[in-house]
N, C-alpha and C. Protein backbone atom coordinates (compact mmCIF):
# COMPACT_ATOMS: atom_id res chain seq x y z
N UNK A 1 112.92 19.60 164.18
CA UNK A 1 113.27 19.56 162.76
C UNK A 1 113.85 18.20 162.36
N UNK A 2 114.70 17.90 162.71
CA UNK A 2 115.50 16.41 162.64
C UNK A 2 114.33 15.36 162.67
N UNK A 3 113.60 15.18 163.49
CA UNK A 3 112.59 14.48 163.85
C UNK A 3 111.64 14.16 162.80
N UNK A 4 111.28 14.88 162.09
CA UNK A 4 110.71 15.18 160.61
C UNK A 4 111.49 14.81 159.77
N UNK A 5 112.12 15.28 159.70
CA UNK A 5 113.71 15.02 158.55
C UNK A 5 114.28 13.10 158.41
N UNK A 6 114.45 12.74 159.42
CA UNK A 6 114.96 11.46 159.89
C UNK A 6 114.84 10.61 159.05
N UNK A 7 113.34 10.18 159.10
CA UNK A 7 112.29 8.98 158.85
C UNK A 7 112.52 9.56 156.88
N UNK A 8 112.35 10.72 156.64
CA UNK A 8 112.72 10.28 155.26
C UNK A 8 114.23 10.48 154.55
N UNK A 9 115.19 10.65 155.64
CA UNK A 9 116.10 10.24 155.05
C UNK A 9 116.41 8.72 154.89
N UNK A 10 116.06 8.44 156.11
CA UNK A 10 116.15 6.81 155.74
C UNK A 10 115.58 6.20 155.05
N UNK A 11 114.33 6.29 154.48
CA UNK A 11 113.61 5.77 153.97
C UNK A 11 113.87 6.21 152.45
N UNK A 12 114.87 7.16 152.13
CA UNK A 12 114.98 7.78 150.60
C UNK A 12 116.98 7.00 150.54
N UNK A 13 117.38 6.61 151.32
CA UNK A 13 118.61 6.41 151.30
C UNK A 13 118.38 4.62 151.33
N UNK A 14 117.32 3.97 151.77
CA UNK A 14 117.00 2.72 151.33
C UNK A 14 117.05 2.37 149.85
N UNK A 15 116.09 3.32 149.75
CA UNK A 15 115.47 3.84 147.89
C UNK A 15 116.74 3.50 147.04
N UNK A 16 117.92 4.82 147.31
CA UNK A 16 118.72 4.83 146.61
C UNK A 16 119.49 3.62 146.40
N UNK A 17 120.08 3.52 147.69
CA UNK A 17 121.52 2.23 147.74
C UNK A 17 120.92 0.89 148.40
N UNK A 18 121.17 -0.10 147.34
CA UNK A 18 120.77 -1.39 147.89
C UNK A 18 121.98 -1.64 148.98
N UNK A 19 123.03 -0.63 149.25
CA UNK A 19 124.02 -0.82 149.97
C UNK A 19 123.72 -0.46 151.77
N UNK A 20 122.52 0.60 151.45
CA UNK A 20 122.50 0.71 152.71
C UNK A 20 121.34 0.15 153.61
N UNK A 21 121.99 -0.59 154.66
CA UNK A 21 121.64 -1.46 155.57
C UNK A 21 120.84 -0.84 156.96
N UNK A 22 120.84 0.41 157.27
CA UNK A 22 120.54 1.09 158.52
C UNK A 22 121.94 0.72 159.33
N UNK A 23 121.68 1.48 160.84
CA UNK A 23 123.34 1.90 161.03
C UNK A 23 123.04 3.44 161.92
N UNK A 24 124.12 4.06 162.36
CA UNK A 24 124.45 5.08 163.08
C UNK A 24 124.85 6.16 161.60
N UNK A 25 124.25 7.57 162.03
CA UNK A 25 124.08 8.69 161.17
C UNK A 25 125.18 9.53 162.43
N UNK A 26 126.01 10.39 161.28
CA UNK A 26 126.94 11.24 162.28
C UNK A 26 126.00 12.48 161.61
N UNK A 27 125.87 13.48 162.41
CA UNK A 27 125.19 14.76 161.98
C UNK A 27 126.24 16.00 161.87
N UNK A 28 126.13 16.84 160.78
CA UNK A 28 126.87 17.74 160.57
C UNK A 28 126.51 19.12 160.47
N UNK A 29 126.66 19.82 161.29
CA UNK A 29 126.34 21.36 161.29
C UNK A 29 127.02 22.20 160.55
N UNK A 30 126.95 23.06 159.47
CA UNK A 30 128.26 23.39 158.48
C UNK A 30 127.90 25.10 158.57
N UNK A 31 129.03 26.03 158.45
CA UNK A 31 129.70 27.12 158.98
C UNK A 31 128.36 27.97 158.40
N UNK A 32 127.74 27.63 157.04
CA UNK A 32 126.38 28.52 156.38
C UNK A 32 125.34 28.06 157.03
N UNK A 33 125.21 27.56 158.08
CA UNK A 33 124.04 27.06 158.89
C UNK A 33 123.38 25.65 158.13
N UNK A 34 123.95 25.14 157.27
CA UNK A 34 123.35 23.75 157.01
C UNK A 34 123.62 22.85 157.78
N UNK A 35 122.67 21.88 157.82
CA UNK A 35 122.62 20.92 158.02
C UNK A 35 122.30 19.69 157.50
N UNK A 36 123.37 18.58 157.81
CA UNK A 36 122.98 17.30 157.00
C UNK A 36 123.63 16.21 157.75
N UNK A 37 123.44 15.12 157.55
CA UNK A 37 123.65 13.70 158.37
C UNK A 37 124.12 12.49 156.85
N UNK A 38 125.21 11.73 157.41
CA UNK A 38 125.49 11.08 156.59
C UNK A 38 125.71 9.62 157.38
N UNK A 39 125.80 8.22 157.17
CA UNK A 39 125.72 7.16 157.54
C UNK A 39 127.02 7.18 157.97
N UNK A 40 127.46 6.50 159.56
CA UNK A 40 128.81 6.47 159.93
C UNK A 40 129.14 5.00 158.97
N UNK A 41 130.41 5.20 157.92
CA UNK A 41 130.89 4.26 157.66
C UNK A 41 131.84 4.41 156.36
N UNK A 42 132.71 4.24 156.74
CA UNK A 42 134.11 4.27 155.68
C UNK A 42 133.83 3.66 154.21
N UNK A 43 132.65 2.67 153.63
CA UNK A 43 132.39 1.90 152.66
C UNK A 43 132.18 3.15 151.90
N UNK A 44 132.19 2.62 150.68
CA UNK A 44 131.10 3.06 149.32
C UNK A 44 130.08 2.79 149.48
N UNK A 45 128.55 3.06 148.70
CA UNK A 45 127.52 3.37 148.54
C UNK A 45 127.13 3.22 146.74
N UNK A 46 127.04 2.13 146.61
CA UNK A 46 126.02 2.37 145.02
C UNK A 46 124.86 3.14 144.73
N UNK A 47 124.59 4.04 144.34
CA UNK A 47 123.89 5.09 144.04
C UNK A 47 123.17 4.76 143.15
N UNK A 48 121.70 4.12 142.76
CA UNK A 48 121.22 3.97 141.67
C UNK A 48 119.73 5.23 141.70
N UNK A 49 119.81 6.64 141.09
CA UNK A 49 119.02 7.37 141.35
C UNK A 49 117.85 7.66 140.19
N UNK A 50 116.70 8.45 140.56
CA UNK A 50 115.55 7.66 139.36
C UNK A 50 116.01 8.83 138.28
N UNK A 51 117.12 9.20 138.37
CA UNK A 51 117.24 10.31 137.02
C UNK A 51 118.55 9.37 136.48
N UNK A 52 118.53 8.27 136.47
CA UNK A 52 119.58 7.21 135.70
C UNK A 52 120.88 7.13 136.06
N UNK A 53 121.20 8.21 137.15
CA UNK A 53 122.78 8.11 137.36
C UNK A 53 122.63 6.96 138.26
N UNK A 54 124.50 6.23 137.96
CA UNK A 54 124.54 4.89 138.41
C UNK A 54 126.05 4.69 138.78
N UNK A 55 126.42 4.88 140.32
CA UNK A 55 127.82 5.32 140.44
C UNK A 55 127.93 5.04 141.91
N UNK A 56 129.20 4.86 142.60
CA UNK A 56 129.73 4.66 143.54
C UNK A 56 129.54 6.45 144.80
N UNK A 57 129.81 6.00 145.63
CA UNK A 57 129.72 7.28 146.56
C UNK A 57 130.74 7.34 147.65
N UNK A 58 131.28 7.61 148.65
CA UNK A 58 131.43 8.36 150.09
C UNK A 58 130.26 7.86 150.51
N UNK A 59 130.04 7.77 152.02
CA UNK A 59 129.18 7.61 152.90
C UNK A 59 128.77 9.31 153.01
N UNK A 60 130.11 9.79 152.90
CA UNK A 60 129.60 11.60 153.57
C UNK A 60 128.96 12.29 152.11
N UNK A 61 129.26 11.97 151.13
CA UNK A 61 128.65 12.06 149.60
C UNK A 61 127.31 11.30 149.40
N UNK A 62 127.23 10.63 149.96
CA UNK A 62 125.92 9.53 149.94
C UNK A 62 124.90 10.35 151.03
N UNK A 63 125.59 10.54 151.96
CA UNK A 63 124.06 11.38 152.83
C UNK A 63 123.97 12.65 152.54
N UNK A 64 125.03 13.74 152.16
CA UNK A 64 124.41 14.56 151.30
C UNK A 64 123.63 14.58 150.27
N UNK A 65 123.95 13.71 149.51
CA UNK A 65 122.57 13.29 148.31
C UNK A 65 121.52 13.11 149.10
N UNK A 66 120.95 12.08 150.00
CA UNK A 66 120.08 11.88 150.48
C UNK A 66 119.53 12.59 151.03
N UNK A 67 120.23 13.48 151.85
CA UNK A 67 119.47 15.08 152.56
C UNK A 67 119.10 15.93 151.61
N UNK A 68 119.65 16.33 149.85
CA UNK A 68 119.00 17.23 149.15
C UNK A 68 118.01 16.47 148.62
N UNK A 69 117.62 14.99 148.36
CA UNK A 69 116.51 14.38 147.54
C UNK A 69 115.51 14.73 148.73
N UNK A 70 115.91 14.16 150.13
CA UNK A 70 114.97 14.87 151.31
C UNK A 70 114.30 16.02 151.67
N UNK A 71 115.22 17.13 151.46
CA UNK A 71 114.96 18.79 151.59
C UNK A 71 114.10 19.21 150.53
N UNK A 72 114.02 17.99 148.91
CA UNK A 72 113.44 18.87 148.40
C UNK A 72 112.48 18.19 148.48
N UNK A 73 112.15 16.71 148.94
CA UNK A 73 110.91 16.13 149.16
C UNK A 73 110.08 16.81 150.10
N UNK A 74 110.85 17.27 150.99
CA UNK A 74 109.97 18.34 151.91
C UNK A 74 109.73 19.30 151.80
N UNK A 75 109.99 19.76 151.15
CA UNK A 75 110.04 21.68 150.60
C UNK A 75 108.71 21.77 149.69
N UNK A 76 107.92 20.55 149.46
CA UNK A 76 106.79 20.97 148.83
C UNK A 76 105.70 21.01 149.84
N UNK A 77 105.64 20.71 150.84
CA UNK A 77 105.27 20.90 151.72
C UNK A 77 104.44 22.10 152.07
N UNK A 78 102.75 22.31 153.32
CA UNK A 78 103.55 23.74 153.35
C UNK A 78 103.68 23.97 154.69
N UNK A 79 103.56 25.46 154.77
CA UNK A 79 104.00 25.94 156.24
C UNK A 79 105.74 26.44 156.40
N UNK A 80 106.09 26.45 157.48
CA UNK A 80 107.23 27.03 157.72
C UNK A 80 107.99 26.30 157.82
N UNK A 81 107.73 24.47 158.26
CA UNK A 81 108.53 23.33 157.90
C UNK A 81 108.89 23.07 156.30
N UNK A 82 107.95 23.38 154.75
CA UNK A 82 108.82 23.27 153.80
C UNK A 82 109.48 24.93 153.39
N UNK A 83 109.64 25.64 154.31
CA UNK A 83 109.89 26.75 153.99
C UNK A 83 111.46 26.67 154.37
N UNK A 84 111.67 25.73 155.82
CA UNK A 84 113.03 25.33 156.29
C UNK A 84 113.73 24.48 155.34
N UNK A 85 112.94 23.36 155.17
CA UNK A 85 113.75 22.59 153.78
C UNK A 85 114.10 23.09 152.89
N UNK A 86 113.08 23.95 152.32
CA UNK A 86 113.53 25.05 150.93
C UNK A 86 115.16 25.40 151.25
N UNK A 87 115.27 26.14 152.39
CA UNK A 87 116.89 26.87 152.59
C UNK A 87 117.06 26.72 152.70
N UNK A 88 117.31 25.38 153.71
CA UNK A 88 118.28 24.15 154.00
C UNK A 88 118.99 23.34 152.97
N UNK A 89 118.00 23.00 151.46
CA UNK A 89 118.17 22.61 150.39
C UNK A 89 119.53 23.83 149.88
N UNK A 90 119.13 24.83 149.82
CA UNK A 90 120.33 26.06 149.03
C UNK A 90 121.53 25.91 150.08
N UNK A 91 121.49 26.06 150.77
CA UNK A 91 122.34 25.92 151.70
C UNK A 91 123.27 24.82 151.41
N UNK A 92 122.97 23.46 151.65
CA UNK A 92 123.49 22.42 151.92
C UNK A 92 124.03 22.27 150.15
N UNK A 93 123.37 22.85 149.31
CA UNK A 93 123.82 22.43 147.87
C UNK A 93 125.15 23.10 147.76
N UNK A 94 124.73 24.67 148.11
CA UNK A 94 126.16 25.91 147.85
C UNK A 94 127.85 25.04 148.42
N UNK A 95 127.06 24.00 149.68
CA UNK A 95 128.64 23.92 150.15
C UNK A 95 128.52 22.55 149.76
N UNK A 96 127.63 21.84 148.90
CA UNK A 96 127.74 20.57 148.28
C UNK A 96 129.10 20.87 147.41
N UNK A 97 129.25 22.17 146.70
CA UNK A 97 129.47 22.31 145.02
C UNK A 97 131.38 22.97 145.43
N UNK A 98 131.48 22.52 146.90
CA UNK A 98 133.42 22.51 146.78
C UNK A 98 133.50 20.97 147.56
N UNK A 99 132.29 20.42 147.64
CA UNK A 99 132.70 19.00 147.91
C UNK A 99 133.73 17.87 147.13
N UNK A 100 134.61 17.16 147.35
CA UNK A 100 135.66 16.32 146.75
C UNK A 100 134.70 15.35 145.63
N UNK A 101 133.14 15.07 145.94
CA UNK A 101 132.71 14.26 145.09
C UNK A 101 131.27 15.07 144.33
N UNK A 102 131.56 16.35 144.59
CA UNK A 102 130.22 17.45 144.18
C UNK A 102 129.77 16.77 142.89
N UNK A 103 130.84 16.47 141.76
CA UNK A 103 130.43 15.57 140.26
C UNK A 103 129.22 14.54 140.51
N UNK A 104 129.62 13.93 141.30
CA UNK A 104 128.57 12.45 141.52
C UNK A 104 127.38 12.92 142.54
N UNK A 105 127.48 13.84 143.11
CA UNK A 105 126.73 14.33 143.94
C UNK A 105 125.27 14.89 142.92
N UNK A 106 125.61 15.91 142.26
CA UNK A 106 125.16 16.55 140.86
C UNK A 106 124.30 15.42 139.96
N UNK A 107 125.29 14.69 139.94
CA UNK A 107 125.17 13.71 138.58
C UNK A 107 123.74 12.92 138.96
N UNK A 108 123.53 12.76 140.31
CA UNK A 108 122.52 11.80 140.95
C UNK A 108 121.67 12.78 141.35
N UNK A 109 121.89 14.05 141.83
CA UNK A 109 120.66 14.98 141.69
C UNK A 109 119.75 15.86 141.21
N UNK A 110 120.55 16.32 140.22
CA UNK A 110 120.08 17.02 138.74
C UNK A 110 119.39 16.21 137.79
């Protein structure tokens, strides 16, 4: 799964932030069975996303964005691989939305 997943997170987290450089991803397994990976690094993240939001981030706010623009890039997919993204996407959003930066999170993915 990851293996699939990887190549377009990076490649959608290029997209977004002229900030991000490539680097070490810490991976996070969360208590509803999501999963998501965010860039190891204490900085901000400029967020420029194609639905006009234009805002600062978290590294751990920044790869959650990047894993739901991912999950849902894959979820059109078919087979049982966009069937995983599909719920991975609900998943990872439900516990996006008590996140400290869920606003900017939203703001860049809606």
């Amino acid at each position: 799964f990851p293996l699939q997943l990887e190549p377009t997170v990076f490649a959608l987290a290029a997209d977004l932030s002229a900030d991000y450089l490539g680097g070490y991803w810490n991976f996070q397994t969360l208590s509803n069975g999501a999963f998501y990976m965010a860039p190891d690094s204490d900085g901000k993240f400029q967020v420029i996303s194609p639905n006009g939001y234009d805002g600062f981030m978290s590294a751990d706010a920044f790869g959650i964005t990047v894993c739901l623009f991912a999950y849902s890039n894959l979820s059109f997919g078919a087979g049982e691989f966009a069937a995983t993204c599909a719920e991975e996407y609900h998943l990872l959003r439900d516990y996006m939305m008590d996140h400290a930066e869920a606003r900017a999170i939203l703001a860049a993915t809606d």
